[in-house]
Protein backbone atom coordinates (compact mmCIF):
# COMPACT_ATOMS: atom_id res chain seq x y z
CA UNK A 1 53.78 68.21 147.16
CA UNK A 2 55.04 70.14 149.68
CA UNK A 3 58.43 71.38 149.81
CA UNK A 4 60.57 70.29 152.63
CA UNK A 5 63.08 72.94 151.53
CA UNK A 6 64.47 74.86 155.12
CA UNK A 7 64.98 77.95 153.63
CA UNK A 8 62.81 80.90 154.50
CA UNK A 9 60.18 82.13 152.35
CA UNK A 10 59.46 85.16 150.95
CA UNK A 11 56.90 86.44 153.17
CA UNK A 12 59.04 84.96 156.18
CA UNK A 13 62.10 87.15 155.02
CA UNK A 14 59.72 90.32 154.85
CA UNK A 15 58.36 89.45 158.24
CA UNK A 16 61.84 89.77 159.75
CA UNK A 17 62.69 93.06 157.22
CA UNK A 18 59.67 94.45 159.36
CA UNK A 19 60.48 93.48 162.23
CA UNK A 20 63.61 95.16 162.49
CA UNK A 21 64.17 98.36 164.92
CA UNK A 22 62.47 101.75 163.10
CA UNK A 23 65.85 103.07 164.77
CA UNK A 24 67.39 101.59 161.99
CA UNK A 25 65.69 102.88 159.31
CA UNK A 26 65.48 106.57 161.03
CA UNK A 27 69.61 106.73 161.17
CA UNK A 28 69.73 107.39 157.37
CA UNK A 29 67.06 110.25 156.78
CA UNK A 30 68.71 111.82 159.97
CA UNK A 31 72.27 111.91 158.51
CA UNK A 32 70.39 112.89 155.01
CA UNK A 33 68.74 115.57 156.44
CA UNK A 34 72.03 116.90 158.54
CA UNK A 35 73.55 116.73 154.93
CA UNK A 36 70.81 118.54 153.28
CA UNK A 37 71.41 121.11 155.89
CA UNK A 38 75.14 121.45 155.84
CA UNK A 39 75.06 121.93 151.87
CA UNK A 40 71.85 124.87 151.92
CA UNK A 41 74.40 126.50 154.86
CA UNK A 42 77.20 125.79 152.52
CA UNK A 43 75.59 127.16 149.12
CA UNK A 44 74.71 130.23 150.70
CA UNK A 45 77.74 131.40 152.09
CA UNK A 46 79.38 130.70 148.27
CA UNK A 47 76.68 132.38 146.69
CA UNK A 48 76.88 135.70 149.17
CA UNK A 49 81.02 135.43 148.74
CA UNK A 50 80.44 135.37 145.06
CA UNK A 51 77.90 138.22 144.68
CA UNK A 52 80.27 140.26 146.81
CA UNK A 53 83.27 139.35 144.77
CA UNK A 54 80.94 140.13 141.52
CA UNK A 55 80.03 143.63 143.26
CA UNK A 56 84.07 144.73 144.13
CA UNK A 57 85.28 143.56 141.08
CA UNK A 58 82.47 145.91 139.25
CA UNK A 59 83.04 148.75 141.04
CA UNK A 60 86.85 148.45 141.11
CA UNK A 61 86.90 147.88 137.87
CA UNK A 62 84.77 150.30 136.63
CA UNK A 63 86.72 153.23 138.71
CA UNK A 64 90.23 151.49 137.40
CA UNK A 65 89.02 152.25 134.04
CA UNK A 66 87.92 155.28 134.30
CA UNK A 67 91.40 156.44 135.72
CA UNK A 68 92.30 154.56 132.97
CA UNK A 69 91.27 156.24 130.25
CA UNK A 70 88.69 154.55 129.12
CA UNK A 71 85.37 156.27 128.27
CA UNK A 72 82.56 156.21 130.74
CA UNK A 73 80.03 154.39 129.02
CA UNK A 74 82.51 151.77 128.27
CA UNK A 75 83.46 151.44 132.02
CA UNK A 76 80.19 151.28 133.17
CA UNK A 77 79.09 148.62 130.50
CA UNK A 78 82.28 146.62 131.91
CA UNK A 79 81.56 146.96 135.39
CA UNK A 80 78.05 146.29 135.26
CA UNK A 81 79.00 142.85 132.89
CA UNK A 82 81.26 142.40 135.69
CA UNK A 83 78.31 142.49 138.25
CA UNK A 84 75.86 140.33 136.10
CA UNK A 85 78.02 137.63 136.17
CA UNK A 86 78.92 137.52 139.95
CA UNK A 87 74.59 137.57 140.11
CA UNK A 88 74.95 134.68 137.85
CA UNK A 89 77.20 132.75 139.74
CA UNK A 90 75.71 133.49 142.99
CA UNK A 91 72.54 131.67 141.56
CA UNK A 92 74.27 129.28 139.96
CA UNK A 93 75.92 128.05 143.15
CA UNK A 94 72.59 127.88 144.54
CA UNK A 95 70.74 125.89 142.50
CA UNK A 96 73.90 123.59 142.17
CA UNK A 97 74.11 123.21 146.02
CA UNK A 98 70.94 123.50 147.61
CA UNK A 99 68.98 119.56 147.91
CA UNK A 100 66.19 118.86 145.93
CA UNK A 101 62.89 118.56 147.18
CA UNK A 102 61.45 115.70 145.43
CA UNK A 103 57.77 114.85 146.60
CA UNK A 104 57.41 111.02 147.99
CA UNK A 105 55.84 109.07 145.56
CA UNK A 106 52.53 107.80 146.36
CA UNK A 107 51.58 104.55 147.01
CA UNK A 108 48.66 103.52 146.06
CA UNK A 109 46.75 100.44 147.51
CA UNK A 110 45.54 97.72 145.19
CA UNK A 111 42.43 96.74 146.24
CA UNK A 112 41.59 92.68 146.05
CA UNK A 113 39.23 91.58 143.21
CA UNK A 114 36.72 90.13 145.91
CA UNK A 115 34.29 88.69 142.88
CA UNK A 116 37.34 86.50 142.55
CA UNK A 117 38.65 85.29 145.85
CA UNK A 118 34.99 84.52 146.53
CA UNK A 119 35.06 81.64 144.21
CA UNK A 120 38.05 80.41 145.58
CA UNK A 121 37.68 77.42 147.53
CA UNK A 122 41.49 77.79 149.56
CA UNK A 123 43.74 80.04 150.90
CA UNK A 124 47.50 79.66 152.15
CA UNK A 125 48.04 81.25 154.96
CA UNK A 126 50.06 84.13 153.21
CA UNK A 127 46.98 85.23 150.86
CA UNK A 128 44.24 85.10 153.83
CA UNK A 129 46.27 87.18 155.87
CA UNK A 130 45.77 90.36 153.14
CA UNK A 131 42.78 89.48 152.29
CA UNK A 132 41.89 89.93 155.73
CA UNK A 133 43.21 93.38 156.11
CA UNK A 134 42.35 94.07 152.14
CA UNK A 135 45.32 93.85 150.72
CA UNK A 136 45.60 91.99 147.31
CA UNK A 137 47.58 89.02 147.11
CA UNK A 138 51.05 89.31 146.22
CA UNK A 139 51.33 93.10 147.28
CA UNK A 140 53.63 93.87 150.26
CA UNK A 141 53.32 93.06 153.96
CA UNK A 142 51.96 95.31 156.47
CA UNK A 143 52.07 94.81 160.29
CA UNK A 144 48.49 94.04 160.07
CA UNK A 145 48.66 90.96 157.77
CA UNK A 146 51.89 89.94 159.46
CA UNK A 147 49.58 89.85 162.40
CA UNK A 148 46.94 88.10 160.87
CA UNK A 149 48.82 85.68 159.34
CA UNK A 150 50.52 84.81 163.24
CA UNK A 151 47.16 84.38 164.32
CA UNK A 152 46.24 81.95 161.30
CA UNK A 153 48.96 80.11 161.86
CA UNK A 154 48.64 79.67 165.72
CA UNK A 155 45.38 78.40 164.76
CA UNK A 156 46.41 75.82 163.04
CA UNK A 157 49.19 74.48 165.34
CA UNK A 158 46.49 74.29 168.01
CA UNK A 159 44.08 72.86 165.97
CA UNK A 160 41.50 75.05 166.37
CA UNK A 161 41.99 76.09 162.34
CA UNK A 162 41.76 72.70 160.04
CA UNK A 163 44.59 72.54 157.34
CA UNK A 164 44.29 71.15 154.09
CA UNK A 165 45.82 67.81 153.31
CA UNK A 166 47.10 67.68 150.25
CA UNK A 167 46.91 64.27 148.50
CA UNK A 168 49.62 62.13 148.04
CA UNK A 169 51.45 63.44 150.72
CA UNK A 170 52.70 60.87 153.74
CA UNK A 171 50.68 61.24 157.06
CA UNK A 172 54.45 62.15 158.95
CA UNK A 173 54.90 65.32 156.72
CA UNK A 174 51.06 66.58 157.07
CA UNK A 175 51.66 65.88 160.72
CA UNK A 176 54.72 67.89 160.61
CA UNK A 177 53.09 70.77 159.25
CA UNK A 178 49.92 70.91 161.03
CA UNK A 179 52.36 71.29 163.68
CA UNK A 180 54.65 73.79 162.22
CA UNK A 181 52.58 75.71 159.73
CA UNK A 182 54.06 78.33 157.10
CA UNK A 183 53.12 80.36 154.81
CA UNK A 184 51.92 78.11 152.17
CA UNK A 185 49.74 75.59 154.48
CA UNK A 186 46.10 75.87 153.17
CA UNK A 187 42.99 76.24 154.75
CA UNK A 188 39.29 76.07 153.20
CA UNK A 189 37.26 78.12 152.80
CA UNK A 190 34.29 76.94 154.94
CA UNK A 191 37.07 76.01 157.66
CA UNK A 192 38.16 79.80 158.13
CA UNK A 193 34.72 81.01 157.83
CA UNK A 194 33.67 78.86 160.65
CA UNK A 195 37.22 79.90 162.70
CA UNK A 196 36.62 83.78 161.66
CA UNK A 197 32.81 83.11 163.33
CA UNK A 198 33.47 81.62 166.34
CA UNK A 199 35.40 84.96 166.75
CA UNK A 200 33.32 87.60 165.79
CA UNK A 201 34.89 87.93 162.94
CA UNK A 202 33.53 88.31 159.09
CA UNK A 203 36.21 89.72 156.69
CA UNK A 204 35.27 90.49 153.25
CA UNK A 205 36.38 87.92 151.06
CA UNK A 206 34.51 85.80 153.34
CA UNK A 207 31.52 86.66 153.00
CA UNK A 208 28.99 85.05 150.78
């Protein structure tokens, strides 16, 4: 039976997702990267305020004691403790601070089981499209099969590209979507090979 529900499917919400301006998805990893930017500037001039700090206090300290009193090997040992951990907190702001660099995961294709789709004897609109570019059912749009799956559909409302007609179903709804197609509207298999022919065309799963 086909579904007379109006709202948008899936694949129709991830056509207009990719549709949108890149503009819009470029604002964020600008502002990321201007942040990324402003915190390395920012960790450096902490860590390079407190090695010097580390360094003064060592020295001063070291020459206090001594006027002090205290023995030279003990003054040294303080000031150069002293030193250590201004080094340590230099680093420390550092690492804290500076972005990390995380490689982008990769993405790997899946690749259709074609020993499969050959048997099959239909395809909505949705699944032909990846198959046609070959991309496995049920994996993510591209611009390709969003493409593909225009042209499909096109077809159909001209009625150059047969639809299936489900049984059961009155003549005024399978009217209604050979008119309107989405999606889910079905084709054969022998009807898109014959389409996919008269165009030069002979995609994969396809083929016999």
């Amino acid at each position: 039976m086909i579904s007379q529900s109006s709202a948008p499917s899936a694949d129709a919400l991830a056509v207009q997702t990719a549709a949108e301006p890149r503009q819009s998805q470029a604002r964020p990893a600008i502002v990321r990267d201007a942040l990324n930017r402003t915190r390395t500037s920012t960790a450096g001039t902490l860590a390079l305020v407190a090695a010097a700090t580390g360094t003064v206090l060592s020295v001063g300290g070291a020459i206090w004691a001594v006027q002090m009193g205290v023995p030279y090997p003990l003054a040294i040992m303080a000031g150069f403790c002293t030193l250590a951990g201004g080094v340590c907190l230099a680093a420390a702001t550092v690492f804290l601070m500076t972005p990390d660099h995380i490689p982008a995961p990769i993405i790997v294709k899946s690749t259709p089981n074609y020993t499969a789709w050959k048997l099959m004897k239909a395809f909505s609109v949705s699944n032909a499209s990846r198959l046609w570019c070959d991309i496995e059912p049920g994996s993510a749009l591209t611009q390709d099969s969003i493409a593909w799956a225009k042209v499909l559909l096109g077809a159909i409302s001209r009625g150059e590209l047969p639809m299936v007609e489900k049984a059961g179903v009155p003549k005024e709804v399978i009217e209604r979507e050979r008119n309107s197609p989405n999606w889910h509207t079905e084709v054969t298999r022998d009807a898109l090979q014959a389409w996919a022919k008269t165009h030069g065309f002979n995609p994969r799963f396809l083929q016999d």
